[in-house]
C-alpha atoms as a PDB file:
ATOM      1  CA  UNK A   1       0.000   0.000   0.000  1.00  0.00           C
ATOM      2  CA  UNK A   2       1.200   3.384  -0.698  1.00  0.00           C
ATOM      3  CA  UNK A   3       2.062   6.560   1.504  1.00  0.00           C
ATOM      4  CA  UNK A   4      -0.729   7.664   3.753  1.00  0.00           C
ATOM      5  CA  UNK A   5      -2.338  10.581   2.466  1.00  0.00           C
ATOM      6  CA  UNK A   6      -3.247  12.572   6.191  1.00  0.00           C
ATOM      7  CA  UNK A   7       0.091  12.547   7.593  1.00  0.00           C
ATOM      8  CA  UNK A   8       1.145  15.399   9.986  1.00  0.00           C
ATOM      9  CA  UNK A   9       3.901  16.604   7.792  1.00  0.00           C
ATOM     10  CA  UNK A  10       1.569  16.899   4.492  1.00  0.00           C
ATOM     11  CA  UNK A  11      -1.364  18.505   6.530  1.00  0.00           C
ATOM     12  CA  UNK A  12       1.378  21.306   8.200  1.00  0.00           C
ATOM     13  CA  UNK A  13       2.073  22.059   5.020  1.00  0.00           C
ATOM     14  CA  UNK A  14      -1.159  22.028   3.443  1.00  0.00           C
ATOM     15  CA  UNK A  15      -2.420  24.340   5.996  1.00  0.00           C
ATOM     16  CA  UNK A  16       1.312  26.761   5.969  1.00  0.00           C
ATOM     17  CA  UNK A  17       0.498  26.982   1.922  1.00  0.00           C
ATOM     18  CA  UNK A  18      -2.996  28.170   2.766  1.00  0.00           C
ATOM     19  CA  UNK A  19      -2.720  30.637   5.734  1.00  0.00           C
ATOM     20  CA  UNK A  20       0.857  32.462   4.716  1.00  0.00           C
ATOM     21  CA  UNK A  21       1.151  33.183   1.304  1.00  0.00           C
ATOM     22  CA  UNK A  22      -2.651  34.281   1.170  1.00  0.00           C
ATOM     23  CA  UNK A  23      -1.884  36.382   4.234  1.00  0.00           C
ATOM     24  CA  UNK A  24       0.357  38.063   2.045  1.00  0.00           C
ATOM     25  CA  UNK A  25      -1.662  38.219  -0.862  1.00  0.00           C
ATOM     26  CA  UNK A  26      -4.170  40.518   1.229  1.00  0.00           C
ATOM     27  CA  UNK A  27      -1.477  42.269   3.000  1.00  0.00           C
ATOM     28  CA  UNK A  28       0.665  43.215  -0.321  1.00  0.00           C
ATOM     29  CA  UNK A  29      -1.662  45.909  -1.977  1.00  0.00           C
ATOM     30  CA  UNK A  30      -2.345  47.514   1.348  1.00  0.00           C
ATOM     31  CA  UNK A  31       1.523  48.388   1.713  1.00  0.00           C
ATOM     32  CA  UNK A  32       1.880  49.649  -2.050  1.00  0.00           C
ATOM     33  CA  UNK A  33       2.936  46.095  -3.839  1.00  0.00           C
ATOM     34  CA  UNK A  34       0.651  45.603  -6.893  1.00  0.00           C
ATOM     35  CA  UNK A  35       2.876  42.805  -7.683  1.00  0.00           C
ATOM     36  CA  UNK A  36       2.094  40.116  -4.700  1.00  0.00           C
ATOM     37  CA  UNK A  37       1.855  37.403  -6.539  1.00  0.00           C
ATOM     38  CA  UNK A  38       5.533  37.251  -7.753  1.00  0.00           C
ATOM     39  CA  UNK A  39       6.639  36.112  -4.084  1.00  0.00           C
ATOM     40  CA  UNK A  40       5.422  32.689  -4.522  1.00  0.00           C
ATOM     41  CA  UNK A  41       7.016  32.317  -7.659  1.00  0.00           C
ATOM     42  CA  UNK A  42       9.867  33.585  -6.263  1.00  0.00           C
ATOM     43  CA  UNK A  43       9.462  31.025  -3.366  1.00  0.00           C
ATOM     44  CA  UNK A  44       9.727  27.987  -6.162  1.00  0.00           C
ATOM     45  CA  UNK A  45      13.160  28.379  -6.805  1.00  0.00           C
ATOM     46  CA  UNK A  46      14.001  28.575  -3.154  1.00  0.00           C
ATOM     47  CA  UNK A  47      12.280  25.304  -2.419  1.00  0.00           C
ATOM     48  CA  UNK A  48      13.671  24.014  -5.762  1.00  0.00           C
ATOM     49  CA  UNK A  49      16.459  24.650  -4.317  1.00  0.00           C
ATOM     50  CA  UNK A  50      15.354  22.265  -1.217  1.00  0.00           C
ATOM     51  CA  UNK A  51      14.834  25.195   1.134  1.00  0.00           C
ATOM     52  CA  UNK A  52      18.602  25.537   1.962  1.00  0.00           C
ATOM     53  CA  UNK A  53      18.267  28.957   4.167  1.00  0.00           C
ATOM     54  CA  UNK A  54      22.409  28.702   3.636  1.00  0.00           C
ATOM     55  CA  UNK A  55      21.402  30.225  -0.306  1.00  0.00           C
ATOM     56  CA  UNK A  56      18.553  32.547   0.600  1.00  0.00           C
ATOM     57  CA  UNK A  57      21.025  35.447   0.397  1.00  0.00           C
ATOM     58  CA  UNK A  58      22.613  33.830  -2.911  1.00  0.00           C
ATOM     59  CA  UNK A  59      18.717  33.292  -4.180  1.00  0.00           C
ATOM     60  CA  UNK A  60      18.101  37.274  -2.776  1.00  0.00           C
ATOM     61  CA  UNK A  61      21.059  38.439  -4.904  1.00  0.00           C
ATOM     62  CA  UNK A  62      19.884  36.751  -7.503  1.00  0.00           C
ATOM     63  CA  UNK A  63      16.447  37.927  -7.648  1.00  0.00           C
ATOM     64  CA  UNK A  64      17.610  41.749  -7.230  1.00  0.00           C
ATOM     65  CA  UNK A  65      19.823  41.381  -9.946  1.00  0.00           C
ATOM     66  CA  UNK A  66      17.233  40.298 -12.066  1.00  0.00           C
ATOM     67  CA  UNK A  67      15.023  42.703 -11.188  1.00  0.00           C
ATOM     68  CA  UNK A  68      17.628  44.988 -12.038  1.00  0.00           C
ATOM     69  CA  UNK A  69      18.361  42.970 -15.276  1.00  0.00           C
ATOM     70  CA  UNK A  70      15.117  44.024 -16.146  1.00  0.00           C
ATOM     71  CA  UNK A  71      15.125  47.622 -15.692  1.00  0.00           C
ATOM     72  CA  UNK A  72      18.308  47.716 -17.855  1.00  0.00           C
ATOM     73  CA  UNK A  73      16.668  46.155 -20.550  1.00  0.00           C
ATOM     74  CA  UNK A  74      13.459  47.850 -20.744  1.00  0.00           C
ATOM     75  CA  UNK A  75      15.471  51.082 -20.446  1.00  0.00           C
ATOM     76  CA  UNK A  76      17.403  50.045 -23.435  1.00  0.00           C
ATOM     77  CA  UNK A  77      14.453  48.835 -25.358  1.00  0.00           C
ATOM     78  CA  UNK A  78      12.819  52.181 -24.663  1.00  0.00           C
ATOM     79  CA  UNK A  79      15.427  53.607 -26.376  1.00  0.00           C
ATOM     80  CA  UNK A  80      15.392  52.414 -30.166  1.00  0.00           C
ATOM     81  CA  UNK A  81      18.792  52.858 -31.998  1.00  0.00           C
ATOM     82  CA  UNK A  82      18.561  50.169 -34.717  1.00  0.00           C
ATOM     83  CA  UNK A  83      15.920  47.543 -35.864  1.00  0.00           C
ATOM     84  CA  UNK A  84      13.718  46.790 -32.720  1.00  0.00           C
ATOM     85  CA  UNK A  85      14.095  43.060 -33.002  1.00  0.00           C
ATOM     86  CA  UNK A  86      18.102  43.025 -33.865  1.00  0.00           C
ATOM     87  CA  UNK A  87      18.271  45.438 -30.520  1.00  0.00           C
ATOM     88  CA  UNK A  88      16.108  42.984 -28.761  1.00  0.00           C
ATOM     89  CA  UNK A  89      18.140  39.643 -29.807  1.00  0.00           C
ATOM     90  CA  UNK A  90      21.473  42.388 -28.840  1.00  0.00           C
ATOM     91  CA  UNK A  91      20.280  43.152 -25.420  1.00  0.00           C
ATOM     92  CA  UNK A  92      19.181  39.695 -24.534  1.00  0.00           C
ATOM     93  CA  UNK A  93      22.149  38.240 -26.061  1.00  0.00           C
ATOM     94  CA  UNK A  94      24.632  40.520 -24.019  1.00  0.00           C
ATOM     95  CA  UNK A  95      22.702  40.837 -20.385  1.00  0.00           C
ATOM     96  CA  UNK A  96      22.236  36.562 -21.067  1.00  0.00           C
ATOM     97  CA  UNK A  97      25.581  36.683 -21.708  1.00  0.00           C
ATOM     98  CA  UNK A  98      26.834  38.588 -18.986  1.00  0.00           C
ATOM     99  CA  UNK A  99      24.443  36.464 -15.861  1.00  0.00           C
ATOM    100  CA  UNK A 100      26.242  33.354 -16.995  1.00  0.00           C
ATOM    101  CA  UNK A 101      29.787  34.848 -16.435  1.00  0.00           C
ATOM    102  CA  UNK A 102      29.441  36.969 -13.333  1.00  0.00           C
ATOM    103  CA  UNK A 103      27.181  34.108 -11.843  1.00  0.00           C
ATOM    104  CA  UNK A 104      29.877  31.565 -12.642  1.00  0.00           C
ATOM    105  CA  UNK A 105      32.393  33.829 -11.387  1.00  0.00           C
ATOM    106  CA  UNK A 106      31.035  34.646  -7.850  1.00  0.00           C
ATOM    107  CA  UNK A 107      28.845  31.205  -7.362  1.00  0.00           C
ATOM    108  CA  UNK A 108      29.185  32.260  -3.238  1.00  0.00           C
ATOM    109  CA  UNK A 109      27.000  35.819  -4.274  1.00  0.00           C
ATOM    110  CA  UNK A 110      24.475  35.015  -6.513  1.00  0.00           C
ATOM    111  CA  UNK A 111      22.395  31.887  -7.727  1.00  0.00           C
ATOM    112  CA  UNK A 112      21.929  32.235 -11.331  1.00  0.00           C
ATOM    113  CA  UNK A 113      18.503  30.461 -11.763  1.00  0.00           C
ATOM    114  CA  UNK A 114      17.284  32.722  -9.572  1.00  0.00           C
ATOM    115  CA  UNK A 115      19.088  36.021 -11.720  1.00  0.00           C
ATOM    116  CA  UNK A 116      17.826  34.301 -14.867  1.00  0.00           C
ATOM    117  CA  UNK A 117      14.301  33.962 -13.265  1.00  0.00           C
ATOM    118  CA  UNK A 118      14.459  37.375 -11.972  1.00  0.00           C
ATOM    119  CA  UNK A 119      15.356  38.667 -15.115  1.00  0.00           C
ATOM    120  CA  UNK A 120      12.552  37.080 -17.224  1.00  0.00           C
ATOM    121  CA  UNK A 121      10.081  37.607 -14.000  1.00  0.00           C
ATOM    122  CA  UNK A 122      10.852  41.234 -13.990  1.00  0.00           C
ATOM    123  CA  UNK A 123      10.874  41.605 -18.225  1.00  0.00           C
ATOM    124  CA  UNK A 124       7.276  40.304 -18.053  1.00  0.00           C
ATOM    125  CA  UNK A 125       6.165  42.678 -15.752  1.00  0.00           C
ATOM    126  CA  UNK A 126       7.704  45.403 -17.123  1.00  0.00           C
ATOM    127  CA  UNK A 127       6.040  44.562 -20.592  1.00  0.00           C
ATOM    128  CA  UNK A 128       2.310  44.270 -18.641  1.00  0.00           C
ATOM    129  CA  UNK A 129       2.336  46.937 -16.710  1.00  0.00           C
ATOM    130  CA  UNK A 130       2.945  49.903 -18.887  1.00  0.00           C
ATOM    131  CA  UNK A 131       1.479  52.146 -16.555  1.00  0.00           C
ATOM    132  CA  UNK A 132       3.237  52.095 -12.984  1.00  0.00           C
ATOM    133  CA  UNK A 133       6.563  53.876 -13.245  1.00  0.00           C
ATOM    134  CA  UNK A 134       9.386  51.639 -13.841  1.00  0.00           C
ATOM    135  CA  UNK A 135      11.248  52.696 -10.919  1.00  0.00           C
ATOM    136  CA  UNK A 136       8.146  51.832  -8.585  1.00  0.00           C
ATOM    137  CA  UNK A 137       7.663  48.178 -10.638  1.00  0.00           C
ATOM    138  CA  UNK A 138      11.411  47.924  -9.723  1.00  0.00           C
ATOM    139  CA  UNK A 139      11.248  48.145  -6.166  1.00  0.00           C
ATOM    140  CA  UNK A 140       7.609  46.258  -6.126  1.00  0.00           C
ATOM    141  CA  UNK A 141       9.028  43.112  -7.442  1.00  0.00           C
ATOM    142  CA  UNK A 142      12.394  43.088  -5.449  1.00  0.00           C
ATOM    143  CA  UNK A 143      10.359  43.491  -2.387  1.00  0.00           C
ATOM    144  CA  UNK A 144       7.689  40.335  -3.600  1.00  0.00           C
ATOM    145  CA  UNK A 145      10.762  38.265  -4.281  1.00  0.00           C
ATOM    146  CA  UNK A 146      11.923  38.962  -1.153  1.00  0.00           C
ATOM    147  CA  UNK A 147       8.956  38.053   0.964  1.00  0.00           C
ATOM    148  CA  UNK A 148       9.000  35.215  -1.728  1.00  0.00           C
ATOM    149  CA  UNK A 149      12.497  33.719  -0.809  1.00  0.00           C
ATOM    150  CA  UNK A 150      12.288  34.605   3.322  1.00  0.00           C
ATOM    151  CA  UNK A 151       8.368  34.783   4.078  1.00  0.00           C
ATOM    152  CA  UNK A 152       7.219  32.299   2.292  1.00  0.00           C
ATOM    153  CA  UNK A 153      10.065  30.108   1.165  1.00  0.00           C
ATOM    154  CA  UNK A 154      12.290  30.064   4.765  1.00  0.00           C
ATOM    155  CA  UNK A 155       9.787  31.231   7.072  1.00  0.00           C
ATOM    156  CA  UNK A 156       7.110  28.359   5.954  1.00  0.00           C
ATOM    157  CA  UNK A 157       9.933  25.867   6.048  1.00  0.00           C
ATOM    158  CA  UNK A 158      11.176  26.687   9.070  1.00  0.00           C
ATOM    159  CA  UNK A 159       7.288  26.603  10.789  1.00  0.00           C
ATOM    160  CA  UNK A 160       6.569  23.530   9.368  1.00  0.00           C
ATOM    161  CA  UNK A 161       9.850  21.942  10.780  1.00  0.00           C
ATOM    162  CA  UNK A 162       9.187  23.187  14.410  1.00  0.00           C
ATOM    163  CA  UNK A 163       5.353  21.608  13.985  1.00  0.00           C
ATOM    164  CA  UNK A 164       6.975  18.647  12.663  1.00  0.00           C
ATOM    165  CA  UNK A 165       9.548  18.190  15.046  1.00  0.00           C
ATOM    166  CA  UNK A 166       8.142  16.088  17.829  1.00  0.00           C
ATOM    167  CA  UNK A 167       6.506  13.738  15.234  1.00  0.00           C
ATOM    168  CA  UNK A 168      10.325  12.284  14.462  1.00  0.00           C
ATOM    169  CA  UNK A 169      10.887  11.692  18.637  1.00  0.00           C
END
């Protein structure tokens, strides 16, 4: 017979997934973040990354740069100097470029699925929202994949454990 399907460590969880991250969800437009819903996919790649609280700072880095990734390129893209698709393929092909390097280069600072997903997380975004000030976008979605990576990601995990934790005695 398989698994049981009610154990305590599947119902923590299930109950963790639905009181924190919708707690957020309500809480994020009320302090200014029209962009809530990027901390739980922001929260993936920490679990992904089997909730090693060692990397949330890598993960964090990660994110920001992403974010920051893309600001750059929108800024660029706003700025039309040659065929819009050539300076598309350019800019991706160069800032791509450039997260594989520096990631490679400092693996102790920065988790590059987490830049590349910050990048492309931030890019779409960008593109949708055409009306919020890129600037404000900016510091929306760093502060969603921040409560993405520590709130839900760490936080949950670390709850869950605690509940958890007499079940193994």
């Amino acid at each position: 017979m398989g698994k049981k399907i009610f154990n305590r460590d599947i119902v923590t969880l299930a109950l963790l997934v639905a009181i924190l991250p919708p707690a957020w969800a309500v809480c994020a437009p009320y302090v200014g973040n029209t962009v809530g819903p990027i901390a739980l996919i922001s929260a993936g790649i920490y679990g992904a990354n089997s909730n090693q609280f060692k990397d949330a700072l890598k993960i964090s880095i990660g994110y920001i740069l992403g974010d920051l990734w893309a600001l750059i390129s929108a800024e660029v893209m706003a700025r039309p100097v040659i065929n819009g698709d050539l300076q598309l393929f350019l800019t991706l092909f160069v800032m791509g470029f450039l997260v594989v390097m520096i990631s490679n280069m400092a693996p102790k600072y920065t988790y590059m699925p987490s830049w590349l997903a910050g990048w492309a997380i931030g890019m779409l975004t960008m593109n949708l929202d055409a009306e919020t000030p890129r600037l404000s976008l900016f510091i929306q979605i760093a502060v969603a994949m921040l409560v993405g990576v520590y709130y839900v990601g760490a936080l949950m995990d670390r709850i869950h454990k605690l509940l958890n934790r007499s079940k193994d005695k």
